[in-house]
C-alpha atoms as a PDB file:
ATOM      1  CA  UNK A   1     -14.051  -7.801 -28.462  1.00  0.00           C
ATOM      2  CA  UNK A   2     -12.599  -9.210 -25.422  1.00  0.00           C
ATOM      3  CA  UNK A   3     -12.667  -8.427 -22.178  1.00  0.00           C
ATOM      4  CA  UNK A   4      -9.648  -6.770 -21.907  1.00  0.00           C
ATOM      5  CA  UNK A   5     -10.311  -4.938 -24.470  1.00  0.00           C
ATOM      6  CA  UNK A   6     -12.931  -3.418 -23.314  1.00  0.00           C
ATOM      7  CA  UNK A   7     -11.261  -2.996 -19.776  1.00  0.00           C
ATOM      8  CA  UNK A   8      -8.779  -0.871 -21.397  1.00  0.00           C
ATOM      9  CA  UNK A   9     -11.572   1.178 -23.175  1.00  0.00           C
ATOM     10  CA  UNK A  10     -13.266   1.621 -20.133  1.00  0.00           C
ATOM     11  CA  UNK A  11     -10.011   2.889 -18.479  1.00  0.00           C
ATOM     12  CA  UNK A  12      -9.235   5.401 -21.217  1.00  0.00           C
ATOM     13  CA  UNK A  13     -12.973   7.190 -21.256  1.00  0.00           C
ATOM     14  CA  UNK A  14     -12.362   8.006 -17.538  1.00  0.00           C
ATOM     15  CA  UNK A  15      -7.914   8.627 -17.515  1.00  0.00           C
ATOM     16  CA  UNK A  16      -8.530  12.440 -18.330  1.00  0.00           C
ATOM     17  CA  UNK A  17     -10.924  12.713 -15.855  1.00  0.00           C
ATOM     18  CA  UNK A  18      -8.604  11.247 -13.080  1.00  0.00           C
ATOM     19  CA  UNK A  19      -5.375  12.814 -14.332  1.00  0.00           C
ATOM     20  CA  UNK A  20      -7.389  16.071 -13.879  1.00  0.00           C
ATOM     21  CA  UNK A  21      -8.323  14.909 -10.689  1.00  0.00           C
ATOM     22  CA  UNK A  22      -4.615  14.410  -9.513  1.00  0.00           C
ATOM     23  CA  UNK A  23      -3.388  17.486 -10.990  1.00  0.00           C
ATOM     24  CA  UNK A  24      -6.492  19.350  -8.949  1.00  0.00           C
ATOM     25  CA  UNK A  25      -4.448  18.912  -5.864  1.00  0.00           C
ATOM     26  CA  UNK A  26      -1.449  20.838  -6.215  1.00  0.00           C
ATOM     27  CA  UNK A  27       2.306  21.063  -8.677  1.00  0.00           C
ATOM     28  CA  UNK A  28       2.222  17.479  -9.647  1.00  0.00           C
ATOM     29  CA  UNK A  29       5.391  15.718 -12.148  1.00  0.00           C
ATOM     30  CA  UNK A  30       4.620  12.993 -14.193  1.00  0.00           C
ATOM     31  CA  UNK A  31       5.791  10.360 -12.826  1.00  0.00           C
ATOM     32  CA  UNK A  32       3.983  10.686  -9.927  1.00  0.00           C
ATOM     33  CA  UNK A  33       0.496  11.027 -11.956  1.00  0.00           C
ATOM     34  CA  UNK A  34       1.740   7.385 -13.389  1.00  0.00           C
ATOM     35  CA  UNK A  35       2.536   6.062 -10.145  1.00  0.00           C
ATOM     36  CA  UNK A  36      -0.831   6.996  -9.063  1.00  0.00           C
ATOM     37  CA  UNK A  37      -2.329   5.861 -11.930  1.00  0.00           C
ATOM     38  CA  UNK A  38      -0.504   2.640 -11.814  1.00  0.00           C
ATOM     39  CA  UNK A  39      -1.679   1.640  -8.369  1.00  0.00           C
ATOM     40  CA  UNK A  40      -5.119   2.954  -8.839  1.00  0.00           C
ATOM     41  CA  UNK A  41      -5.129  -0.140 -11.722  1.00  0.00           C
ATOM     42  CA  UNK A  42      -5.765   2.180 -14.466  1.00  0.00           C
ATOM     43  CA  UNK A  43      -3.100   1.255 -16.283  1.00  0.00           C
ATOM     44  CA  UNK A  44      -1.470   3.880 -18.278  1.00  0.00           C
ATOM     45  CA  UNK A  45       2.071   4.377 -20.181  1.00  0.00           C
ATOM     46  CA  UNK A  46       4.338   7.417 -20.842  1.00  0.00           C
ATOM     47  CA  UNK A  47       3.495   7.150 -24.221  1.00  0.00           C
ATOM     48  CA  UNK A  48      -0.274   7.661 -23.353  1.00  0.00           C
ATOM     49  CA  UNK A  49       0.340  10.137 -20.631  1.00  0.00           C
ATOM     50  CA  UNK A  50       2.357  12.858 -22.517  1.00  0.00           C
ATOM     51  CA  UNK A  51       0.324  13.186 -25.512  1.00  0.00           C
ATOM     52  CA  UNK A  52      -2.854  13.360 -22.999  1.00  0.00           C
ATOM     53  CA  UNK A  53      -1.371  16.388 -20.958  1.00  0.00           C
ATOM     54  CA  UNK A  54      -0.530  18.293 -23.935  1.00  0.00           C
ATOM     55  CA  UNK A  55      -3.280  18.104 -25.043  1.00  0.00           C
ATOM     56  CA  UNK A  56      -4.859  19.456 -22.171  1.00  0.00           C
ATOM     57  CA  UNK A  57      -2.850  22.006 -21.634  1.00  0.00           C
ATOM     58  CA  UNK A  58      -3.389  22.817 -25.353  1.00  0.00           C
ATOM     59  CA  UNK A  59      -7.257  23.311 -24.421  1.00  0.00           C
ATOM     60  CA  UNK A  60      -6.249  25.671 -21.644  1.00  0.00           C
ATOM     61  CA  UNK A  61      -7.211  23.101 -18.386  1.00  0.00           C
ATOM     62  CA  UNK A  62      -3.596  22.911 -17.583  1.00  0.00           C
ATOM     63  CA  UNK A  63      -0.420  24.882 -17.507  1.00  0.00           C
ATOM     64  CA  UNK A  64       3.008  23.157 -16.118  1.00  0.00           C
ATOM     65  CA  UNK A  65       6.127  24.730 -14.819  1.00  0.00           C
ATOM     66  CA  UNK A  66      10.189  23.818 -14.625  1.00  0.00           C
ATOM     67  CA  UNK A  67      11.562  23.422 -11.602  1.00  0.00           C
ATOM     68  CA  UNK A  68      15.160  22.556 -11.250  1.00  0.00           C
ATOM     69  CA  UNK A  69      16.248  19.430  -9.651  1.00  0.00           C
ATOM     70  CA  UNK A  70      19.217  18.071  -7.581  1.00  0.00           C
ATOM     71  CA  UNK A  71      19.495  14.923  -9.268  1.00  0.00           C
ATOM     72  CA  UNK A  72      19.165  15.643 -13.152  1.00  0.00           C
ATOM     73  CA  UNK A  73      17.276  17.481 -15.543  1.00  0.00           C
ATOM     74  CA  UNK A  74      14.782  19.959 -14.707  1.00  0.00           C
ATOM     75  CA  UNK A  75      11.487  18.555 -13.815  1.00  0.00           C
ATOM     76  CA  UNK A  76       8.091  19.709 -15.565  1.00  0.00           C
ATOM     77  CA  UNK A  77       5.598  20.117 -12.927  1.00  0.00           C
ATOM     78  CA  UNK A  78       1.761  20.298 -14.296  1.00  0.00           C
ATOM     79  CA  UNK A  79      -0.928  22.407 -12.372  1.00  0.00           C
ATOM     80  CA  UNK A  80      -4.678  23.233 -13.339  1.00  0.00           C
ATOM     81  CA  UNK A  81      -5.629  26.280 -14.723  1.00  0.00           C
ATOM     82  CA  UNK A  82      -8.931  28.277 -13.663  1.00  0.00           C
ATOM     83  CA  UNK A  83     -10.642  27.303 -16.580  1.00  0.00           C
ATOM     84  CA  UNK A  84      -9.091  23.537 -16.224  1.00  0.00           C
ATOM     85  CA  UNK A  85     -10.966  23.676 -12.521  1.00  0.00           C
ATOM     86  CA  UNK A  86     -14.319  24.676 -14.345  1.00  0.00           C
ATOM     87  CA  UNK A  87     -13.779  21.981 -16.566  1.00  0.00           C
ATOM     88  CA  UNK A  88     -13.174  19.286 -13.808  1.00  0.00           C
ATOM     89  CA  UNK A  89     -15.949  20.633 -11.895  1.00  0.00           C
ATOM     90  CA  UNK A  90     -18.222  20.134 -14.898  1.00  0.00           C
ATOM     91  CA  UNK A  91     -16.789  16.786 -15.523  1.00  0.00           C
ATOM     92  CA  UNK A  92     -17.185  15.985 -12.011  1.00  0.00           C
ATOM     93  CA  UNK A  93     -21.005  16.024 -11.916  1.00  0.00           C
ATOM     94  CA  UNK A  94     -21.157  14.143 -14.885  1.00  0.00           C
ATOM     95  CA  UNK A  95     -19.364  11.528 -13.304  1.00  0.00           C
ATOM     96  CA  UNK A  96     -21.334  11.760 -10.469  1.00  0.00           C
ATOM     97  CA  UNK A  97     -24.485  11.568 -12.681  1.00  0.00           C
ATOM     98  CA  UNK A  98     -23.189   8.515 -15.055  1.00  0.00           C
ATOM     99  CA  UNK A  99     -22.316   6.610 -11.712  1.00  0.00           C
ATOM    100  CA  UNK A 100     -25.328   6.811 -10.491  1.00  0.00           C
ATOM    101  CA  UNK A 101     -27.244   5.869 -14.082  1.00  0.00           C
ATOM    102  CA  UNK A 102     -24.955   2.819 -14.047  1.00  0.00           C
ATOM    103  CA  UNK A 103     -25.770   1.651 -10.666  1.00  0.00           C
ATOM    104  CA  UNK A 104     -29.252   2.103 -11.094  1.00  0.00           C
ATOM    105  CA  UNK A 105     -29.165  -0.405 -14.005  1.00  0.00           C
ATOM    106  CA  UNK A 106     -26.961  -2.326 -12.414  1.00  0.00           C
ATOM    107  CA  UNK A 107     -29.138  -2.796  -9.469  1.00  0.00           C
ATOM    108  CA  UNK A 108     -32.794  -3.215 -11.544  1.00  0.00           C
ATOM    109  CA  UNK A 109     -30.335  -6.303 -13.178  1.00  0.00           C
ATOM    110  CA  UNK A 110     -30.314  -7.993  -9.980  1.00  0.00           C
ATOM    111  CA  UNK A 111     -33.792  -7.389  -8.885  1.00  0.00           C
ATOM    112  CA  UNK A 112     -34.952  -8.923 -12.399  1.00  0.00           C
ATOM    113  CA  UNK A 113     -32.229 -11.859 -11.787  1.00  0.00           C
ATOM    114  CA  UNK A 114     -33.578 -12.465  -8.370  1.00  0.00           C
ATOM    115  CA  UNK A 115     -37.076 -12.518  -9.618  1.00  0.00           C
ATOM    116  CA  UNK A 116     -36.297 -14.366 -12.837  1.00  0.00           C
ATOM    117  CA  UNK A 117     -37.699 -12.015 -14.743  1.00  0.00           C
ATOM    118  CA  UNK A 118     -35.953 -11.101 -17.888  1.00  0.00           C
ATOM    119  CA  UNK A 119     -37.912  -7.957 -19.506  1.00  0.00           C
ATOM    120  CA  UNK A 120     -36.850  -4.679 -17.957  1.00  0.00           C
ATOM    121  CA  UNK A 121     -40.225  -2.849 -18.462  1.00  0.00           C
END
């Protein structure tokens, strides 16, 4: 595997988390979620986006809404659900929790670099 490769797995294990995230604060349209997304530098496509908020809103975090629009089609507009802010809450702490395992390693790496020692224990 190469490293951008496993960039872009990296990206997708957290994307639900932060389109969640986005969604948390208010009626959001999907472009806007990829416009975020995009200059967050979690690179994401339509064609990864759409199948990822059905899905959610399939598992109840999610509902969306129509709203008509002056310069087209009506616009689908995406808003959590009470059980879709449990569900962020809960994945909240785990990120909170996995952040704070992976500095943690990170940092006992440097000690052991700065030492020159090589075995963790």
């Amino acid at each position: 595997m190469n490293i951008e490769n496993a960039q872009v797995q990296m990206r997708k294990g957290i994307l639900e988390f932060c389109i969640l995230h986005i969604i948390s604060r208010g009626e959001v349209y999907a472009s806007d979620m990829l416009d975020e997304l995009t200059s967050a530098r979690i690179m994401v496509v339509e064609g990864t986006l759409y199948p990822l908020l059905t899905r959610l809103k399939n598992s109840g975090w999610l509902d969306y809404k129509w709203v008509e629009s002056s310069s087209g089609p009506p616009r689908k507009y995406y808003v959590l659900t009470d059980e879709g802010k449990i569900f962020l809450d809960a994945m909240q702490a785990t990120w909170f929790e996995l952040a704070d395992s992976v500095q943690t390693i990170i940092h006992r790496s440097e000690e052991l670099s700065k030492t020159g020692t090589s075995n963790p224990n």
